[in-house]
C-alpha atoms as a PDB file:
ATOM      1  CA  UNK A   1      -6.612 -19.150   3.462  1.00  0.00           C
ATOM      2  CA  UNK A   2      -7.651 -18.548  -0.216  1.00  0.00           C
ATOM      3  CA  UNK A   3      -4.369 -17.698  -2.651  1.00  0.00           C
ATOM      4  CA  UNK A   4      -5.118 -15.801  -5.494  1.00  0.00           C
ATOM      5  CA  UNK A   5      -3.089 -14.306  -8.855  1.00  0.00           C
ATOM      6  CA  UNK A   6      -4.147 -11.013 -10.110  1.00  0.00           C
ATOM      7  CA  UNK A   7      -1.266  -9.749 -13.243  1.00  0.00           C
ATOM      8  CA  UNK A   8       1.387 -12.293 -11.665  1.00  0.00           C
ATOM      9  CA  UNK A   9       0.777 -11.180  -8.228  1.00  0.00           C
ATOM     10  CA  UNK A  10       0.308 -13.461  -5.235  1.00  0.00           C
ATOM     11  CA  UNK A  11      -2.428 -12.176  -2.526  1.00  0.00           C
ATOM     12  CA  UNK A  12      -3.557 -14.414   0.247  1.00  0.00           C
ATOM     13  CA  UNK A  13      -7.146 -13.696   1.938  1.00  0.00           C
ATOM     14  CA  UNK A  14      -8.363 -14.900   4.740  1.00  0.00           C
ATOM     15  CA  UNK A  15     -11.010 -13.516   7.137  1.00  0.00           C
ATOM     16  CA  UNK A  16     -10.194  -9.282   7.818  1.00  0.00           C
ATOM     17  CA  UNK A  17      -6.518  -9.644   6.301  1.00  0.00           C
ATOM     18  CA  UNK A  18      -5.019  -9.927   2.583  1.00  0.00           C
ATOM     19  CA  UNK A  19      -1.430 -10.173   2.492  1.00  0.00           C
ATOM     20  CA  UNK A  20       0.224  -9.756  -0.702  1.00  0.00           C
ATOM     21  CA  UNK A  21       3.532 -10.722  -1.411  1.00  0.00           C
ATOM     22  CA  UNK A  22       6.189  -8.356  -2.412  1.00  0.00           C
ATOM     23  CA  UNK A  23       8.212  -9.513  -4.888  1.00  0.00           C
ATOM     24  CA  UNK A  24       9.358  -8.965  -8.920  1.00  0.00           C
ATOM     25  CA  UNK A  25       6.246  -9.561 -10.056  1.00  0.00           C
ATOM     26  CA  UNK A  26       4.431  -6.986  -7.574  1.00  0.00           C
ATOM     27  CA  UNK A  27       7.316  -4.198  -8.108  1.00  0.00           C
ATOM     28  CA  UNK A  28       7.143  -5.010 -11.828  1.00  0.00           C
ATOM     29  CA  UNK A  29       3.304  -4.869 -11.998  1.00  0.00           C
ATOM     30  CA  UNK A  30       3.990  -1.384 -10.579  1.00  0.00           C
ATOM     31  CA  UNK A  31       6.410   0.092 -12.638  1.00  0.00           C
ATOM     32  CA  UNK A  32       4.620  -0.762 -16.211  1.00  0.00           C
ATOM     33  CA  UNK A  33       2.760   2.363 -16.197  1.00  0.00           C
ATOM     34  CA  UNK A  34       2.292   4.426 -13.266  1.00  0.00           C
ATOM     35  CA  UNK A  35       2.205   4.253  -9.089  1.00  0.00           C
ATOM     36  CA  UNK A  36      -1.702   4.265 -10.239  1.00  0.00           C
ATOM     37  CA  UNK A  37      -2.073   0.416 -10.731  1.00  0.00           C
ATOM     38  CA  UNK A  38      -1.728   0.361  -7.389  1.00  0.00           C
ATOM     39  CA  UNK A  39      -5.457   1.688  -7.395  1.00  0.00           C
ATOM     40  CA  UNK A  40      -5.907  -1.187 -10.021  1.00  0.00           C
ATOM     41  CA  UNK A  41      -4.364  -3.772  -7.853  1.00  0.00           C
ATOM     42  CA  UNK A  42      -6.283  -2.558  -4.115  1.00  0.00           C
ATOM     43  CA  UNK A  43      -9.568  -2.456  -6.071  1.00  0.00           C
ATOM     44  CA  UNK A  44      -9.365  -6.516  -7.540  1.00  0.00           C
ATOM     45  CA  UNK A  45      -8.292  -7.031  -3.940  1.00  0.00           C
ATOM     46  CA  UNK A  46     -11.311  -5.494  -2.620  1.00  0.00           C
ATOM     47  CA  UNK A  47     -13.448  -7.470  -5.725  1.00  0.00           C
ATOM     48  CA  UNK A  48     -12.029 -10.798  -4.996  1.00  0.00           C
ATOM     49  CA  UNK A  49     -12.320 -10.940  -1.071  1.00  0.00           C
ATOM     50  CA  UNK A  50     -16.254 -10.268  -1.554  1.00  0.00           C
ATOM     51  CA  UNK A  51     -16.390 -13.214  -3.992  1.00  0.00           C
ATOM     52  CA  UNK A  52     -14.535 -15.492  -1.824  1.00  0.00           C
ATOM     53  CA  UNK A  53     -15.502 -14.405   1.895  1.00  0.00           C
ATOM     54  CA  UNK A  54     -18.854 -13.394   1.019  1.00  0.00           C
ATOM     55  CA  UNK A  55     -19.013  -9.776   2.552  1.00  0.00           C
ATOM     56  CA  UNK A  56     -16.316  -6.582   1.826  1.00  0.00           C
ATOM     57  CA  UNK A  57     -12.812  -6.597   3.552  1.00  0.00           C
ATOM     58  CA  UNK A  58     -13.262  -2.953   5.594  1.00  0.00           C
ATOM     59  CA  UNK A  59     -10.393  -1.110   4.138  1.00  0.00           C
ATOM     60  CA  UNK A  60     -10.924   1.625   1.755  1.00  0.00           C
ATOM     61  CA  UNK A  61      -9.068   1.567  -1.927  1.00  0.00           C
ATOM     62  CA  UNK A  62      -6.854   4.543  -1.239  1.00  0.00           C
ATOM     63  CA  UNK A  63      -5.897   2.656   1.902  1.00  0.00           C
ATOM     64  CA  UNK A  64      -4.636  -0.294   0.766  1.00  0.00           C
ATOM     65  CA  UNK A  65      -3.082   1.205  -2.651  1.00  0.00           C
ATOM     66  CA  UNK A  66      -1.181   3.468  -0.334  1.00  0.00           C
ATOM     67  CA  UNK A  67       0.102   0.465   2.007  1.00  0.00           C
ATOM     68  CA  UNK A  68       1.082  -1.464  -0.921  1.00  0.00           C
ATOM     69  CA  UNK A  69       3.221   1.547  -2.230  1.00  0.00           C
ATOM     70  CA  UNK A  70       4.628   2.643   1.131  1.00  0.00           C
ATOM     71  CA  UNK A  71       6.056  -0.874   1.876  1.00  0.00           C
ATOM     72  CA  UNK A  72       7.008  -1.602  -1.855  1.00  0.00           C
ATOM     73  CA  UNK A  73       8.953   1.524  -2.225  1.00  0.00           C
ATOM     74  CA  UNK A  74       9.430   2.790   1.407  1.00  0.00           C
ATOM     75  CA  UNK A  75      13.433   3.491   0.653  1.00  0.00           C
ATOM     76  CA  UNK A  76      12.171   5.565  -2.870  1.00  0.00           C
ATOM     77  CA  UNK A  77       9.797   7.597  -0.523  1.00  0.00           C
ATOM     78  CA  UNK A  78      12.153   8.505   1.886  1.00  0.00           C
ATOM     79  CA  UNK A  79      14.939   9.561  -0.927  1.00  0.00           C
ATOM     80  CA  UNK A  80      12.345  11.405  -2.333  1.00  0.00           C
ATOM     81  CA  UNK A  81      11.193  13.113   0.716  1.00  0.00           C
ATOM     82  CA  UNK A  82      15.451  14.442   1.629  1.00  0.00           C
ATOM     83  CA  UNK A  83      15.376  15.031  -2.318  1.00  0.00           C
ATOM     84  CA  UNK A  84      12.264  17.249  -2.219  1.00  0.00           C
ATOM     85  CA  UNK A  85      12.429  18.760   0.822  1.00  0.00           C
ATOM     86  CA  UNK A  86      11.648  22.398   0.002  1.00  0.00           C
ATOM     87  CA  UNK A  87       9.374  22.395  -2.993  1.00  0.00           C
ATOM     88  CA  UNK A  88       7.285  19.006  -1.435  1.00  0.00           C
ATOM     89  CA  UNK A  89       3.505  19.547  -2.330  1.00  0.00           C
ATOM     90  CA  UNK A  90       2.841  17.024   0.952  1.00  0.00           C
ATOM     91  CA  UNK A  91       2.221  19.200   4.510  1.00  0.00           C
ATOM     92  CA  UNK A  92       5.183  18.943   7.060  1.00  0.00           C
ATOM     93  CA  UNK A  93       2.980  16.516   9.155  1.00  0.00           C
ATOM     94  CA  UNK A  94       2.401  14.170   6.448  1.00  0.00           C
ATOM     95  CA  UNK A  95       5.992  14.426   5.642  1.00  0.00           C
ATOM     96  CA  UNK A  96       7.145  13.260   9.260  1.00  0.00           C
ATOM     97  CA  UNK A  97       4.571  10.957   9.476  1.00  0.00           C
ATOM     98  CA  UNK A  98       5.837   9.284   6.288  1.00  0.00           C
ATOM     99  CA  UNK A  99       9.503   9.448   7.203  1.00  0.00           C
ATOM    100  CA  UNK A 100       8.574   8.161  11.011  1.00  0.00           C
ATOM    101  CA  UNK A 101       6.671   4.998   9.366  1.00  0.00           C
ATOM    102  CA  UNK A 102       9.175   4.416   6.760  1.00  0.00           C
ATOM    103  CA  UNK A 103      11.918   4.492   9.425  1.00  0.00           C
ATOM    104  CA  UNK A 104       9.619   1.758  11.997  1.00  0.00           C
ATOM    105  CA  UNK A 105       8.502  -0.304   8.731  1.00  0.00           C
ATOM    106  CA  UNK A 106      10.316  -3.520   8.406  1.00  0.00           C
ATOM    107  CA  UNK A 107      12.673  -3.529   5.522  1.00  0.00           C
ATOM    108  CA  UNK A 108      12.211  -5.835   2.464  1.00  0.00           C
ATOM    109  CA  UNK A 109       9.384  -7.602   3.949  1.00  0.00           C
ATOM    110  CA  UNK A 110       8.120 -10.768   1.558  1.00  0.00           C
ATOM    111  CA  UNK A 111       4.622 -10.040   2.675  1.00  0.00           C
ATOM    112  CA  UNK A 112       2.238  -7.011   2.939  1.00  0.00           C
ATOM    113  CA  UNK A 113      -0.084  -8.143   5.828  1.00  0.00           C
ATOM    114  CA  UNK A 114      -3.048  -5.275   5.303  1.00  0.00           C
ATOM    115  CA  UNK A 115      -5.747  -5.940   8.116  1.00  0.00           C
ATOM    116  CA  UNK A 116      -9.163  -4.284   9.466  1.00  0.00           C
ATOM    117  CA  UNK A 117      -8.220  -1.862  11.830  1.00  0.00           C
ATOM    118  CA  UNK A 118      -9.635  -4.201  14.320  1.00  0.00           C
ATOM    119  CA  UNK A 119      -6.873  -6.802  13.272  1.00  0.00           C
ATOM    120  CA  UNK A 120      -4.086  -4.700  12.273  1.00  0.00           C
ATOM    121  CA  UNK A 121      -2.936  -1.231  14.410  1.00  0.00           C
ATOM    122  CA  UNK A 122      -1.283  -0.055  11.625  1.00  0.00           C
ATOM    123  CA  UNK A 123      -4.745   0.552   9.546  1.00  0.00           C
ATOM    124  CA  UNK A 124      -4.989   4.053  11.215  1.00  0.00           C
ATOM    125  CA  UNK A 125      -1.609   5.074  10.214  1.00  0.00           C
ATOM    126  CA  UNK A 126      -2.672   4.177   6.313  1.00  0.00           C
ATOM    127  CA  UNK A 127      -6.280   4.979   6.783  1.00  0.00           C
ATOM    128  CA  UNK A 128      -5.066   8.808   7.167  1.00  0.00           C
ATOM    129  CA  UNK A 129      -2.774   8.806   5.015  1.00  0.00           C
ATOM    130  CA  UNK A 130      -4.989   7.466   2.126  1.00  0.00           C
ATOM    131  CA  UNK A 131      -6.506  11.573   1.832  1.00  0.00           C
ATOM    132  CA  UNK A 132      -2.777  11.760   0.318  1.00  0.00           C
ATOM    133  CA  UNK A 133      -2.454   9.743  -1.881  1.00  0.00           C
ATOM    134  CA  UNK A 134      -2.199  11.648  -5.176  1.00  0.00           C
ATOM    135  CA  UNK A 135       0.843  13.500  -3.607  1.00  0.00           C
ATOM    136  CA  UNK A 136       2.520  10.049  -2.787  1.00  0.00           C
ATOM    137  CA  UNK A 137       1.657   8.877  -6.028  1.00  0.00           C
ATOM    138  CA  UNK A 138       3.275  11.898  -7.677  1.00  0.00           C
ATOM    139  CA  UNK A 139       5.899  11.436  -5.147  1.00  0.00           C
ATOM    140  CA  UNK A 140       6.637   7.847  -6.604  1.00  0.00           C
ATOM    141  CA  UNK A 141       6.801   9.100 -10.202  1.00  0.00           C
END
């Protein structure tokens, strides 16, 4: 396992799986300027695994900036959602969906584990969310 720093951040990358760690300096890399450096932060991710594995993780950008938000700020997203009920921009599927996976997703984890979808079942559940993610974004701002 390889253990890079990207703004502060630890992320650990080994073969189909990055796992970053969730901690002041992620949440405070996130809040500097927008939910959008999350973008920032999933794209270096996706730059340094080809440089150190030699071929591309298989997770998209919007993917993985998505996962990283969900689990950094699941209980924001679902204050949000109650908050927002009526006038929420996201459809009522996406809004269950989001409230069902914030519910199962383990609180304050120290790591993000973000696999292949081969590795890691919950790829899917991120994968289809990722056509959402301005609204999250704007969700989280």
């Amino acid at each position: 396992m390889e253990e890079k720093k990207y703004q502060g951040i630890t992320v650990k990358f080994e073969p189909q799986w990055v796992r970053v760690v969730t901690d002041d300096a992620l949440t405070g890399y996130l809040e500097q300027k927008s939910r959008r450096d999350a973008e920032r932060l999933a794209e270096w991710i996706l730059k340094q695994y080809q440089m150190l594995l030699g071929y591309p993780l298989k997770i998209d950008r919007d993917s993985l900036a998505v996962e990283i938000l969900i689990h950094a700020y699941m209980d924001t997203i679902s204050e949000k959602l109650e908050e927002n009920a009526e006038q929420s921009e996201i459809p009522v599927t996406v809004k269950r969906l989001l409230e069902k996976l914030c519910g199962k997703v383990q609180r304050h984890t120290d790591v993000i584990d973000c696999g292949e979808k081969e590795v890691d079942s919950n790829r899917l559940v991120f994968d289809g969310l990722s056509m959402f993610h301005e609204s999250i974004y704007r969700l989280l701002e």
